[in-house]
PDB file of N, CA and C in Angstrom:
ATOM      1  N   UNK A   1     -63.434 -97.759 290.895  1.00  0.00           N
ATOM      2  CA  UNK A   1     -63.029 -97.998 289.532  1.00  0.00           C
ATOM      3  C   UNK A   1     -64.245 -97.874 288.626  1.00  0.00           C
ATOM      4  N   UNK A   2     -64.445 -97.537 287.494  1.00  0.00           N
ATOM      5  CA  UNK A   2     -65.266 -96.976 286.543  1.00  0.00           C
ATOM      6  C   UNK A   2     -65.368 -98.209 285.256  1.00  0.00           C
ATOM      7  N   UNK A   3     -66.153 -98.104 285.089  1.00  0.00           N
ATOM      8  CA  UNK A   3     -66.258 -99.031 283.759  1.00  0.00           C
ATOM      9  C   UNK A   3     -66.641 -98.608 282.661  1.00  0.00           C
ATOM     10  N   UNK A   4     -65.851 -98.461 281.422  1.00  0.00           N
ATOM     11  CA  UNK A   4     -65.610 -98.141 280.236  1.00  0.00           C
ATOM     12  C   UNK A   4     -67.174 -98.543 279.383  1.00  0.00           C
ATOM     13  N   UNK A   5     -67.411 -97.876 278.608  1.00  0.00           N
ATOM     14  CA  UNK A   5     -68.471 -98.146 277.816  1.00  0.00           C
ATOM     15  C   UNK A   5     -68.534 -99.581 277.179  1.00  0.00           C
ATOM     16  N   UNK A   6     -67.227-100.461 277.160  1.00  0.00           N
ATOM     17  CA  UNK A   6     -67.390-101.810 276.278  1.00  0.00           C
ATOM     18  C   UNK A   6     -67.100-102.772 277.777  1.00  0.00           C
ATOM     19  N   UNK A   7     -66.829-102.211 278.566  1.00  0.00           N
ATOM     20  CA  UNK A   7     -67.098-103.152 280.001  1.00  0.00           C
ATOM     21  C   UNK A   7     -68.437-103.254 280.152  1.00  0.00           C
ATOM     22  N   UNK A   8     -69.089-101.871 279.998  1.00  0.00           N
ATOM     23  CA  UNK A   8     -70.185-102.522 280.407  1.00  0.00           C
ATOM     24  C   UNK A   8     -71.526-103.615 279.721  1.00  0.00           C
ATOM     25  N   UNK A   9     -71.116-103.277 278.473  1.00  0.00           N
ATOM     26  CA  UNK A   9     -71.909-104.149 277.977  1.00  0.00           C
ATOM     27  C   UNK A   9     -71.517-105.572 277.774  1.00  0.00           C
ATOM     28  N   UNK A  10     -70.389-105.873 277.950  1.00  0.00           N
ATOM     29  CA  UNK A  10     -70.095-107.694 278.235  1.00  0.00           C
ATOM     30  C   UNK A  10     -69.997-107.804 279.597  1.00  0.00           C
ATOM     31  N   UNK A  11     -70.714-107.115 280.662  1.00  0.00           N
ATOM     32  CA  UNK A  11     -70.697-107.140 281.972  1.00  0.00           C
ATOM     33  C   UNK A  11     -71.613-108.860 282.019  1.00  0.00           C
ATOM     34  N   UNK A  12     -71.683-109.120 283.185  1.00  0.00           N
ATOM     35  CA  UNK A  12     -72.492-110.293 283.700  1.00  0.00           C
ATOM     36  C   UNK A  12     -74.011-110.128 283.526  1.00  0.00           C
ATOM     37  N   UNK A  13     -73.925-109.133 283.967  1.00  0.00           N
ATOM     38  CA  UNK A  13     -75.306-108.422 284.435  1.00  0.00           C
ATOM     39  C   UNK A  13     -76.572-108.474 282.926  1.00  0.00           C
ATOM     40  N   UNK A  14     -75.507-107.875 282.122  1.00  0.00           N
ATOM     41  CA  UNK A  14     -76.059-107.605 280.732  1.00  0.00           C
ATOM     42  C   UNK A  14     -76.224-108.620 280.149  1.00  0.00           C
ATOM     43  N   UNK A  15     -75.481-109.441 280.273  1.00  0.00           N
ATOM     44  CA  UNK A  15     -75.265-111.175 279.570  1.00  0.00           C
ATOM     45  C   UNK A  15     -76.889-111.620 280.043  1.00  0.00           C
ATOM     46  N   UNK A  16     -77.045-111.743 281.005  1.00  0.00           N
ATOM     47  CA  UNK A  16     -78.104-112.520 281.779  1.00  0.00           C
ATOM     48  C   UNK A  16     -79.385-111.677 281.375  1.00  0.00           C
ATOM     49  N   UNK A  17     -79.446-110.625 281.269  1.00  0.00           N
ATOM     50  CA  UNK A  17     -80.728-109.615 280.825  1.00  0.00           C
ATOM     51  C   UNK A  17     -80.842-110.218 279.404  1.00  0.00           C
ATOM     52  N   UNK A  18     -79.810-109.856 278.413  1.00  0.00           N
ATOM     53  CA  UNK A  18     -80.424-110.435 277.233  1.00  0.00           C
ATOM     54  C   UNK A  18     -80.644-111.791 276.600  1.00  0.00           C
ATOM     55  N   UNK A  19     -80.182-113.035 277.841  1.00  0.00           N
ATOM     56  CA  UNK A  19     -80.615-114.150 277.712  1.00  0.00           C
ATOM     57  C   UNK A  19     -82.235-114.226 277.823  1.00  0.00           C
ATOM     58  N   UNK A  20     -82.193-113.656 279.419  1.00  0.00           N
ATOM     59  CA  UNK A  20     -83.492-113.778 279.659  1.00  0.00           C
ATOM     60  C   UNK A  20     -84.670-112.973 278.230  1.00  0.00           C
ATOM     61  N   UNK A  21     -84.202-111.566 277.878  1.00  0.00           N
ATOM     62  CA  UNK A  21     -84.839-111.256 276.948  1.00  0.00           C
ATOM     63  C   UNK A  21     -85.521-112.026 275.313  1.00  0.00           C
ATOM     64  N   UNK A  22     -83.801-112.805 275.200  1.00  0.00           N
ATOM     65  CA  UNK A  22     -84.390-113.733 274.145  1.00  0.00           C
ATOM     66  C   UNK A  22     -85.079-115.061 274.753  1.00  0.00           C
ATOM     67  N   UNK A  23     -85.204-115.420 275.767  1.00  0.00           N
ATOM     68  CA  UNK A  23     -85.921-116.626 276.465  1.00  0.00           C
ATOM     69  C   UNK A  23     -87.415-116.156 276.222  1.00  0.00           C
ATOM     70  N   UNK A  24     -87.805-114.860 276.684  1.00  0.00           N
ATOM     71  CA  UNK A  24     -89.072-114.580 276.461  1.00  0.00           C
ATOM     72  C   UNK A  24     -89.578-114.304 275.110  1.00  0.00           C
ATOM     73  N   UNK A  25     -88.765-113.651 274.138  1.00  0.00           N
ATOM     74  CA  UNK A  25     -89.077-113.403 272.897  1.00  0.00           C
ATOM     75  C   UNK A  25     -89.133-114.549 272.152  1.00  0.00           C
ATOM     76  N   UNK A  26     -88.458-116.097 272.297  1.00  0.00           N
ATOM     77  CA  UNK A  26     -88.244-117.247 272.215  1.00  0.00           C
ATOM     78  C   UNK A  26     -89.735-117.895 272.492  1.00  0.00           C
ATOM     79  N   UNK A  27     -90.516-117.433 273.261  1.00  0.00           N
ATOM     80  CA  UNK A  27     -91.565-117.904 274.147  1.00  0.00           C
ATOM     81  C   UNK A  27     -92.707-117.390 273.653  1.00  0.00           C
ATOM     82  N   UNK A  28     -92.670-116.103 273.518  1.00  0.00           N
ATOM     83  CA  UNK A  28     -93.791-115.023 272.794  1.00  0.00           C
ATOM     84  C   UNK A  28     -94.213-115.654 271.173  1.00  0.00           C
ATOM     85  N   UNK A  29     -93.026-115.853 270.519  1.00  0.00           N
ATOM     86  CA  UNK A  29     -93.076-115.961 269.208  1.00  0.00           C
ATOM     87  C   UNK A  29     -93.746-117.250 269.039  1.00  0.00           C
ATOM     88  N   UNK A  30     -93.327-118.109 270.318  1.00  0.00           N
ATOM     89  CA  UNK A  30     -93.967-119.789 269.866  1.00  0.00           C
ATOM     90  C   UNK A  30     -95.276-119.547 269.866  1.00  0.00           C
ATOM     91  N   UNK A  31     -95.626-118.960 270.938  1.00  0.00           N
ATOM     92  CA  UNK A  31     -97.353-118.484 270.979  1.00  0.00           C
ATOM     93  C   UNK A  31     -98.041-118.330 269.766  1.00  0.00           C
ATOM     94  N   UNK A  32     -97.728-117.286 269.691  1.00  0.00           N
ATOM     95  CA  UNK A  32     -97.698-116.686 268.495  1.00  0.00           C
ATOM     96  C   UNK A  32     -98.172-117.808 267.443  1.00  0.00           C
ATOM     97  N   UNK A  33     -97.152-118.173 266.567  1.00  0.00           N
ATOM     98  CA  UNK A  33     -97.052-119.448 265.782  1.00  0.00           C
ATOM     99  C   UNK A  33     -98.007-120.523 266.060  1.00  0.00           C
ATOM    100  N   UNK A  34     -98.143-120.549 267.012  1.00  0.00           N
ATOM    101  CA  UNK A  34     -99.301-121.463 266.888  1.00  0.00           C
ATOM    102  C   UNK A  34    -100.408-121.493 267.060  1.00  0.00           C
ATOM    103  N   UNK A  35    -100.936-120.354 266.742  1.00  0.00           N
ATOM    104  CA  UNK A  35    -101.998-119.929 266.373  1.00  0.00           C
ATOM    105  C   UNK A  35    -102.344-119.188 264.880  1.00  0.00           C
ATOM    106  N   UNK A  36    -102.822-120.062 263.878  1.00  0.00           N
ATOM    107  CA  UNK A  36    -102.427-119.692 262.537  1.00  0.00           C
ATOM    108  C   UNK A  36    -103.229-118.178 262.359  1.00  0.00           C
ATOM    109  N   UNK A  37    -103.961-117.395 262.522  1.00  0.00           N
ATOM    110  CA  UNK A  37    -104.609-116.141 262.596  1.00  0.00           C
ATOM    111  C   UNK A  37    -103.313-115.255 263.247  1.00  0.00           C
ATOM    112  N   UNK A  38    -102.724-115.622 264.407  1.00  0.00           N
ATOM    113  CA  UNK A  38    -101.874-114.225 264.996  1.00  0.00           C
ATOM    114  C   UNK A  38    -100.515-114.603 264.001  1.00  0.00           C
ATOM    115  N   UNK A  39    -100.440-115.730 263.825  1.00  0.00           N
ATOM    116  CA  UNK A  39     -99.032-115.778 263.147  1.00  0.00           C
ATOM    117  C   UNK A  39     -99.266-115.287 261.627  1.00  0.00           C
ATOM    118  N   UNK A  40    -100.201-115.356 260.818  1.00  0.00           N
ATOM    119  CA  UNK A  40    -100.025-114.411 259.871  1.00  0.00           C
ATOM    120  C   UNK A  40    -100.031-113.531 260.319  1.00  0.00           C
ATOM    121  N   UNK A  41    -101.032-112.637 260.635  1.00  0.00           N
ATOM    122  CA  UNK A  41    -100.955-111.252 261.432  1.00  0.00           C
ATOM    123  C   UNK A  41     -99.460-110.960 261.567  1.00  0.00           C
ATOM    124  N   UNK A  42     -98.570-111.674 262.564  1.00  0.00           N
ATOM    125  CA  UNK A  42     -97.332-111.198 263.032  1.00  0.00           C
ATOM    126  C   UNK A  42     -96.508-111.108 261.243  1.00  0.00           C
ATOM    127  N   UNK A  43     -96.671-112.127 260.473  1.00  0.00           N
ATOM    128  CA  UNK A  43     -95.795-112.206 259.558  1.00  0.00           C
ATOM    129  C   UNK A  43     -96.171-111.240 258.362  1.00  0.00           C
ATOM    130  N   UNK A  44     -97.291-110.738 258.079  1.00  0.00           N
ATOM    131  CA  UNK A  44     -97.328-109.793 257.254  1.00  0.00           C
ATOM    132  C   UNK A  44     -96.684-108.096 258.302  1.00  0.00           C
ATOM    133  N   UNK A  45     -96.954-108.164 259.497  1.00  0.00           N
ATOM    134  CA  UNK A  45     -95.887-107.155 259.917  1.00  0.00           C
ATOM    135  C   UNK A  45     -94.567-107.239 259.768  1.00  0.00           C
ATOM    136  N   UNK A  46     -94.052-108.287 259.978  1.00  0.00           N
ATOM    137  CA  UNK A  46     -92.205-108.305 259.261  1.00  0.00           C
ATOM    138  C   UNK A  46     -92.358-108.156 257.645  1.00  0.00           C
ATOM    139  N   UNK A  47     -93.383-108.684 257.011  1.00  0.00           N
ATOM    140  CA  UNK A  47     -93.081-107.822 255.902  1.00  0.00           C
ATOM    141  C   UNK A  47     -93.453-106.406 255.424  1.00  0.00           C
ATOM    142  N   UNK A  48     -94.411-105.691 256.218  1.00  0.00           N
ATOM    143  CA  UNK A  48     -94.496-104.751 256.123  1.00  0.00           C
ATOM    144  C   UNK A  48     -92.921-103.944 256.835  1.00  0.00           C
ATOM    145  N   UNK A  49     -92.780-104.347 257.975  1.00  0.00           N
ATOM    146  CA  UNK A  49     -90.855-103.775 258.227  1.00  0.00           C
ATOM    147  C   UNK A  49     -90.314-103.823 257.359  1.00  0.00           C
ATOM    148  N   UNK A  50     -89.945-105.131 256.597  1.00  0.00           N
ATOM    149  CA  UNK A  50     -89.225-105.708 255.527  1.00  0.00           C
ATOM    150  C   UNK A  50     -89.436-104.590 253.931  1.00  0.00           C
ATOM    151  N   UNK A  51     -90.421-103.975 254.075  1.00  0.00           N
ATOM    152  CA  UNK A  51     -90.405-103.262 253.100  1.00  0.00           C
ATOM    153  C   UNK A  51     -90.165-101.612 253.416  1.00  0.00           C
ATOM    154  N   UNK A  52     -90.626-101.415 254.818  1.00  0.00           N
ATOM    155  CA  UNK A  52     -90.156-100.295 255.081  1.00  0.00           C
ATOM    156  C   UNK A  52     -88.516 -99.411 255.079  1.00  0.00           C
ATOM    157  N   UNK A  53     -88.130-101.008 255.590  1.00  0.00           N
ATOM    158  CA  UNK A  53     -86.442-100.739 255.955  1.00  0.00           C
ATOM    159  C   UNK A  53     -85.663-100.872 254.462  1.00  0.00           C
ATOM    160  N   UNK A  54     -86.863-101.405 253.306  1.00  0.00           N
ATOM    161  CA  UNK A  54     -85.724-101.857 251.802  1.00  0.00           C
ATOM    162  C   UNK A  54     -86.072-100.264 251.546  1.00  0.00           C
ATOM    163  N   UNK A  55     -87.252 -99.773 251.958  1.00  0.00           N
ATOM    164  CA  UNK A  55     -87.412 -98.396 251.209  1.00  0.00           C
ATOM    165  C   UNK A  55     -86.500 -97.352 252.093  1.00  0.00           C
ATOM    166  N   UNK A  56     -86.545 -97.634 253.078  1.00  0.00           N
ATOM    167  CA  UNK A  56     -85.161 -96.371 253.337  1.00  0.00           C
ATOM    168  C   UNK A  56     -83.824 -96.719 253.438  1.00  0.00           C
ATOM    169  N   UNK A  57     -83.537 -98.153 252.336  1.00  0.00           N
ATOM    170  CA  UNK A  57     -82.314 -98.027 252.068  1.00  0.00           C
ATOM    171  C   UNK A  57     -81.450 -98.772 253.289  1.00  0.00           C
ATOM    172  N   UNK A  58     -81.895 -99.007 254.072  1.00  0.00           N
ATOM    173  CA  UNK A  58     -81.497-100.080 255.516  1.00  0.00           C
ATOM    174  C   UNK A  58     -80.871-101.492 254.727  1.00  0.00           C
ATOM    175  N   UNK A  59     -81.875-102.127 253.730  1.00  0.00           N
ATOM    176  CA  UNK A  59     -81.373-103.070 253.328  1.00  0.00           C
ATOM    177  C   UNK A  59     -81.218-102.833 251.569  1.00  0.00           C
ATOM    178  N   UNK A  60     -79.985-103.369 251.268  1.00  0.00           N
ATOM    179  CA  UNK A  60     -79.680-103.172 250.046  1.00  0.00           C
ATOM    180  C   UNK A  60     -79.609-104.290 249.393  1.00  0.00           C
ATOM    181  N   UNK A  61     -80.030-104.298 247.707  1.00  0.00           N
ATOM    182  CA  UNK A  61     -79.959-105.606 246.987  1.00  0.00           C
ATOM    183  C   UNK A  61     -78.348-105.663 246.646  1.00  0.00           C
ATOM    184  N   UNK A  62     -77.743-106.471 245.802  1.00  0.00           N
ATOM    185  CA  UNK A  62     -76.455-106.639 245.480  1.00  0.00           C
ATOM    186  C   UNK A  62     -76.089-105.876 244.243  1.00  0.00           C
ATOM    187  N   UNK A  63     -77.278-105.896 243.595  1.00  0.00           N
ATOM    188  CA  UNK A  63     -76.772-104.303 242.642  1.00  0.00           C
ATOM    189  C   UNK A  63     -76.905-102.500 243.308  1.00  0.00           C
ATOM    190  N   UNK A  64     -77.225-103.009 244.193  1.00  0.00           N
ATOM    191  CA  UNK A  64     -76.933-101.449 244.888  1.00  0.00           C
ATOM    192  C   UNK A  64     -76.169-101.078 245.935  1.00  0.00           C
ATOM    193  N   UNK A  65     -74.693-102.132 245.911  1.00  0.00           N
ATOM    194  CA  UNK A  65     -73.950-102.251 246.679  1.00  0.00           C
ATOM    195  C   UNK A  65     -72.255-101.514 246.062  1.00  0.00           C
ATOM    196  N   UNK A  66     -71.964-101.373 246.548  1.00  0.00           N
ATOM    197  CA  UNK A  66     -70.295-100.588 246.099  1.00  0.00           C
ATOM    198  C   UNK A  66     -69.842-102.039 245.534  1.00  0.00           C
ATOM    199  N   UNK A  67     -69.114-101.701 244.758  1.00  0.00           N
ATOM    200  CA  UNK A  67     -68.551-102.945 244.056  1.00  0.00           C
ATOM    201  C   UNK A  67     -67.376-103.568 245.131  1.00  0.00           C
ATOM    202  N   UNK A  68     -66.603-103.298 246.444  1.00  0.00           N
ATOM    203  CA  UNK A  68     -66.334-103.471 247.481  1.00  0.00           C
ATOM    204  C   UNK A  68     -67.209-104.175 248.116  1.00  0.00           C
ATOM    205  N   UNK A  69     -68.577-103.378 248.288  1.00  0.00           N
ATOM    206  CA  UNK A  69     -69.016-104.198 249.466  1.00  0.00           C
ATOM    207  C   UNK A  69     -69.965-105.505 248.644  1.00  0.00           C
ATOM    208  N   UNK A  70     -69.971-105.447 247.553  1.00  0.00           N
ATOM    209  CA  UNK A  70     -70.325-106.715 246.823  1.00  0.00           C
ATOM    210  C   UNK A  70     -69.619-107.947 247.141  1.00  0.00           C
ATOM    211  N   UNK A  71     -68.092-107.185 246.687  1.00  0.00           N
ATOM    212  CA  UNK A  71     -67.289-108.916 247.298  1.00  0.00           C
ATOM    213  C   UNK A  71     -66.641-108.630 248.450  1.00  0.00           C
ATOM    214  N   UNK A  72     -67.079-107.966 249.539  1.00  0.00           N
ATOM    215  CA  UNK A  72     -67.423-108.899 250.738  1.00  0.00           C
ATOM    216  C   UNK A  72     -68.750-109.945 250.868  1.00  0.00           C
ATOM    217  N   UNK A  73     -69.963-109.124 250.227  1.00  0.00           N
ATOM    218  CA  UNK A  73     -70.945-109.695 250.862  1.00  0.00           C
ATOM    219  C   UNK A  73     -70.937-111.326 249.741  1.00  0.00           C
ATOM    220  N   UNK A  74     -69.977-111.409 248.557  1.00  0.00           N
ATOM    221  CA  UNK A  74     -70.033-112.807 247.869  1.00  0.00           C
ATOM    222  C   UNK A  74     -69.552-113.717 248.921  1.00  0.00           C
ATOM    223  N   UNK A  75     -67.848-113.137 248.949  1.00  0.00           N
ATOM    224  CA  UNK A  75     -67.173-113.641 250.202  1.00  0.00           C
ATOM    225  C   UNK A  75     -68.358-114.067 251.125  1.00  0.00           C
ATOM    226  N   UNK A  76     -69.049-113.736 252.020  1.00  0.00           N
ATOM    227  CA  UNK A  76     -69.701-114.417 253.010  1.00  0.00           C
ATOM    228  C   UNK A  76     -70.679-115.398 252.650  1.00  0.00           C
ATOM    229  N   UNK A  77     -70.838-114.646 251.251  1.00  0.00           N
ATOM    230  CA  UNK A  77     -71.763-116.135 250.985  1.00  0.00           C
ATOM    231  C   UNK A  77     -71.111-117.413 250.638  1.00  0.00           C
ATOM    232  N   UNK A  78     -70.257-117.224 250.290  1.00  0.00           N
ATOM    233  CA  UNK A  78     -69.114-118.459 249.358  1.00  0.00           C
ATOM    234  C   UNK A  78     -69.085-119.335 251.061  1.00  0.00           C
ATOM    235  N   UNK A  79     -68.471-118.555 252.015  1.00  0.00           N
ATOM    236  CA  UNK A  79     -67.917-118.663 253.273  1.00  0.00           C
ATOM    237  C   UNK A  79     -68.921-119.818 253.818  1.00  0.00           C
ATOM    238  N   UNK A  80     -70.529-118.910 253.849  1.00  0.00           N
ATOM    239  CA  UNK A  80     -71.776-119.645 254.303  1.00  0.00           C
ATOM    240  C   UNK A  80     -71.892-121.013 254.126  1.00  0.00           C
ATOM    241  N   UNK A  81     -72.049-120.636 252.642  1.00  0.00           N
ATOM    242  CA  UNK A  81     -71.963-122.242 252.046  1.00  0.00           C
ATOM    243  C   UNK A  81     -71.223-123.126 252.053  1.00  0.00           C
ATOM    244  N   UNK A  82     -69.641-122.765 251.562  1.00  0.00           N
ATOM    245  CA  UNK A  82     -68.963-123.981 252.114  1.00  0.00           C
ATOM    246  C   UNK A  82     -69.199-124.719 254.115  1.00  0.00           C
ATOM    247  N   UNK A  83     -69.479-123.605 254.581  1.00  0.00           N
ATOM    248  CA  UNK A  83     -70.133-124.285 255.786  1.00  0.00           C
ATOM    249  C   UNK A  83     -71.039-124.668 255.940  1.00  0.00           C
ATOM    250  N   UNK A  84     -72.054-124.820 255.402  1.00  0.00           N
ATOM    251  CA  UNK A  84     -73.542-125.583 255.708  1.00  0.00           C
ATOM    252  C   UNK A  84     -72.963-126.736 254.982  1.00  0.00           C
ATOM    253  N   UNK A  85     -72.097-126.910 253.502  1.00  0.00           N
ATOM    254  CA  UNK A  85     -71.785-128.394 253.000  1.00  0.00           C
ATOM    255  C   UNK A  85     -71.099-128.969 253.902  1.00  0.00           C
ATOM    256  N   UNK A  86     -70.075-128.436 254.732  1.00  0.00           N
ATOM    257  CA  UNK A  86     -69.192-129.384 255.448  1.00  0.00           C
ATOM    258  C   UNK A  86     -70.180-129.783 256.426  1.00  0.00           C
ATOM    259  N   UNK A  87     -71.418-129.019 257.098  1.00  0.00           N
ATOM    260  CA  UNK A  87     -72.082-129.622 258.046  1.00  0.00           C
ATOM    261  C   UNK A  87     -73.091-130.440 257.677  1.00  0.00           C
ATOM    262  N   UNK A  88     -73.465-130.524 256.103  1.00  0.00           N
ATOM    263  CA  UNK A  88     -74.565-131.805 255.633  1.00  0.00           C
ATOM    264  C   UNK A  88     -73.483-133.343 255.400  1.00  0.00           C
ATOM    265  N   UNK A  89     -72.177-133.105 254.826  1.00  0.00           N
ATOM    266  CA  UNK A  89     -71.315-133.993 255.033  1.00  0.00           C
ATOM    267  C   UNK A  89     -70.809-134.411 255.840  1.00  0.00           C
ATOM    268  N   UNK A  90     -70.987-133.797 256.887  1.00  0.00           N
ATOM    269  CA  UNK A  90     -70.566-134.251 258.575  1.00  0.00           C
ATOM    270  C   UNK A  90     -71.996-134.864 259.162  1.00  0.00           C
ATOM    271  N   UNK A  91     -73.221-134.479 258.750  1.00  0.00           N
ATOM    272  CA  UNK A  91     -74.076-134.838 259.154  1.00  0.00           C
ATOM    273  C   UNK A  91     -74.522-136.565 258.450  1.00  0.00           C
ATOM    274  N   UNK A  92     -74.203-136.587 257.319  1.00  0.00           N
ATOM    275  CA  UNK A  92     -74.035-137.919 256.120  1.00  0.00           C
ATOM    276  C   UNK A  92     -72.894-138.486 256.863  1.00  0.00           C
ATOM    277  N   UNK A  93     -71.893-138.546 257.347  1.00  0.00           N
ATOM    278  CA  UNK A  93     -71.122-139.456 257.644  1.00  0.00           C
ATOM    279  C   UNK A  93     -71.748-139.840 259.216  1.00  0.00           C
ATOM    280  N   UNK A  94     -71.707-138.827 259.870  1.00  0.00           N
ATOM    281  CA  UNK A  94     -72.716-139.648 261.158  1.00  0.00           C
ATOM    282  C   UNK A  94     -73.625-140.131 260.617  1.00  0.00           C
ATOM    283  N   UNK A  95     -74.865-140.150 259.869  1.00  0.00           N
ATOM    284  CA  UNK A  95     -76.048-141.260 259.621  1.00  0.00           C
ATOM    285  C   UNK A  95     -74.940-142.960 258.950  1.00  0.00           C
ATOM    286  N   UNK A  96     -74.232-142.105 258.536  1.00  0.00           N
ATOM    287  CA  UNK A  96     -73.913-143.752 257.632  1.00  0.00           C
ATOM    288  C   UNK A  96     -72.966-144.174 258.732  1.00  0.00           C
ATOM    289  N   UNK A  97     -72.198-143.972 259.616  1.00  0.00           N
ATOM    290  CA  UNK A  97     -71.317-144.612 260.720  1.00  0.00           C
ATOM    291  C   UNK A  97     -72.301-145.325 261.705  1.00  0.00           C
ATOM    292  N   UNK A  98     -73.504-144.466 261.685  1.00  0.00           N
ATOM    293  CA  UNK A  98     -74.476-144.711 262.540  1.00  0.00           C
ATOM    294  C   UNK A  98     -75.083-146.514 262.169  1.00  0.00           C
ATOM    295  N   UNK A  99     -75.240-146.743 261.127  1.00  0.00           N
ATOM    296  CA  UNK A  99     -76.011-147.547 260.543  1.00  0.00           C
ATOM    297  C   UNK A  99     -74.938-148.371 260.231  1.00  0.00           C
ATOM    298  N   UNK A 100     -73.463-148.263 259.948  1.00  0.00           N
ATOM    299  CA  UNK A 100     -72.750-149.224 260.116  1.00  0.00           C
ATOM    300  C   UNK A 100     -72.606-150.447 261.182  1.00  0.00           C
ATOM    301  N   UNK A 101     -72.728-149.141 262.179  1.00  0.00           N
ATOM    302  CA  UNK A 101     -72.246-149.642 263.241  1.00  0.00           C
ATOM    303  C   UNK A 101     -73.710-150.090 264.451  1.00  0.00           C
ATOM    304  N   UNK A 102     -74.534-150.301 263.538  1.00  0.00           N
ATOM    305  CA  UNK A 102     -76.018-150.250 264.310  1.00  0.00           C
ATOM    306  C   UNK A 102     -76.634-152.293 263.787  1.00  0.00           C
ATOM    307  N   UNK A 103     -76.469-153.283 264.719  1.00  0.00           N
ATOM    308  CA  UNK A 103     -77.241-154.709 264.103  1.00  0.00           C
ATOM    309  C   UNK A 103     -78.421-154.458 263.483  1.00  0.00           C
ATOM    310  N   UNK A 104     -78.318-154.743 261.499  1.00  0.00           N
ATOM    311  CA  UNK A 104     -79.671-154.650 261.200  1.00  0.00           C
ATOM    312  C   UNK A 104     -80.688-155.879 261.307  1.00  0.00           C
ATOM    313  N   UNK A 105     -80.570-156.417 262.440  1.00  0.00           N
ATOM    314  CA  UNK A 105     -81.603-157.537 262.800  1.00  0.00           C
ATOM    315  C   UNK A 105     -82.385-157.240 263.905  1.00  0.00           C
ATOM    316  N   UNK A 106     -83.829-157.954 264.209  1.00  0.00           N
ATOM    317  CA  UNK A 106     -84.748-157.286 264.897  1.00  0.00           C
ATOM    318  C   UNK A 106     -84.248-158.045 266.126  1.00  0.00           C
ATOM    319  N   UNK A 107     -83.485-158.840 266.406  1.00  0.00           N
ATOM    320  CA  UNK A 107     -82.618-159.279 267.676  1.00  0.00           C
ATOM    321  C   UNK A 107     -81.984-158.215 268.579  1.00  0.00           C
ATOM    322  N   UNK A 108     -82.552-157.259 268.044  1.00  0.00           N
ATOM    323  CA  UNK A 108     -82.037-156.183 269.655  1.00  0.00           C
ATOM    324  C   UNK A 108     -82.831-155.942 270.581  1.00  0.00           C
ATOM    325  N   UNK A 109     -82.246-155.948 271.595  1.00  0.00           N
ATOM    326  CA  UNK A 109     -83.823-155.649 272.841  1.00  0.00           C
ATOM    327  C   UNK A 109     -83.907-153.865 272.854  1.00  0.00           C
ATOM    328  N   UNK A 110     -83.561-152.798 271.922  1.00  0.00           N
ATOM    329  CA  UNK A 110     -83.393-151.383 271.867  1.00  0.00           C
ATOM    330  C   UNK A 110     -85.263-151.533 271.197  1.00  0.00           C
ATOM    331  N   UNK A 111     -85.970-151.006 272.354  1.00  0.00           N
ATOM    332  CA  UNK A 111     -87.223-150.692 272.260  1.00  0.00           C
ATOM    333  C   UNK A 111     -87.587-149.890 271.742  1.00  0.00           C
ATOM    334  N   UNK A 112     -86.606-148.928 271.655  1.00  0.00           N
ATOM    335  CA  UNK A 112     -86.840-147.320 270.578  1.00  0.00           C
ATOM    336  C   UNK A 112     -86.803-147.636 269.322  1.00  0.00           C
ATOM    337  N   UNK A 113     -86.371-148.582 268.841  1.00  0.00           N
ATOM    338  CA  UNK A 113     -85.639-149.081 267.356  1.00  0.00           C
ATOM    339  C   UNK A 113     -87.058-149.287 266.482  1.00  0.00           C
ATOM    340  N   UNK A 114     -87.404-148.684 265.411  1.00  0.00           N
ATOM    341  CA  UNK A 114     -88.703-148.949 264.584  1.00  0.00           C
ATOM    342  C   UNK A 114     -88.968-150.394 264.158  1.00  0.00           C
ATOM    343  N   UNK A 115     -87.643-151.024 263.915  1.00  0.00           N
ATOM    344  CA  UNK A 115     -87.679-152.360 262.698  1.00  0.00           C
ATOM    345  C   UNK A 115     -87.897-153.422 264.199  1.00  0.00           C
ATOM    346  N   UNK A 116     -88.021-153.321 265.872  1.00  0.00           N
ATOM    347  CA  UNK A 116     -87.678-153.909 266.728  1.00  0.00           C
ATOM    348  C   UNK A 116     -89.398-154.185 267.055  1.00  0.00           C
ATOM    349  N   UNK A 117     -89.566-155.894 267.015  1.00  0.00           N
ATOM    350  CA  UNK A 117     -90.936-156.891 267.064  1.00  0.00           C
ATOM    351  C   UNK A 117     -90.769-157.231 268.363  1.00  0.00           C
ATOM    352  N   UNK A 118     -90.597-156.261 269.489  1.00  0.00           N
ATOM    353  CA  UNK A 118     -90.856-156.265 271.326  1.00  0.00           C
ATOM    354  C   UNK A 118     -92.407-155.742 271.335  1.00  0.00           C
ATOM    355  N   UNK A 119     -92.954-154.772 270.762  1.00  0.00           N
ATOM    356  CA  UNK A 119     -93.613-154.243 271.099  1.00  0.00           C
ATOM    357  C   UNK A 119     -95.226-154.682 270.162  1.00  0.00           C
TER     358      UNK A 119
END
């Protein structure tokens, strides 16, 4: 049996190659970063890409978009945002459930606790 051009790329095989690929590129980049000399270095090369790819037109501003692909690309932003608010408001109701439901007296034996006089 033969496998179709879109078999093969959600194959197993492939899954696991480009994990591992971003594990190392994940790994490379931390390097990187923390070393303030290579990490500029690295970051004025993404902007040198960054300007290569606006000059051949790879990336487009929103006035140089079809008036179509404008409102898609609003659409995704509208989209974006209402999702990052529902996840800072989901994130605000866990801190405040958190702290409801947390004794604010230094009577806890929770050693991790900052306001806690064990230590």
């Amino acid at each position: 049996m033969s496998m179709g051009f879109g078999d093969y790329f959600t194959s197993g095989f492939t899954i696991k190659r480009q994990t591992k690929a971003k594990s190392a590129n994940e790994k490379r980049y931390a390097k990187i970063k923390s070393d303030p000399v290579k990490y500029a270095i690295e970051r004025e090369k993404e902007h040198q890409r960054y300007l290569t790819r606006k000059e051949r037109k790879k990336i487009l501003s929103i006035q140089e978009l079809t008036p179509r692909a404008k409102e898609l690309q609003r659409k995704r932003w509208r989209d974006n945002y209402r999702r990052y608010r529902q996840r800072k408001l989901l994130q605000k109701r866990g801190v405040e459930l958190m702290n409801a439901n947390t004794p604010s007296g230094s009577d806890t034996d929770d050693p991790l606790r900052i306001d806690n006089d064990l230590g």
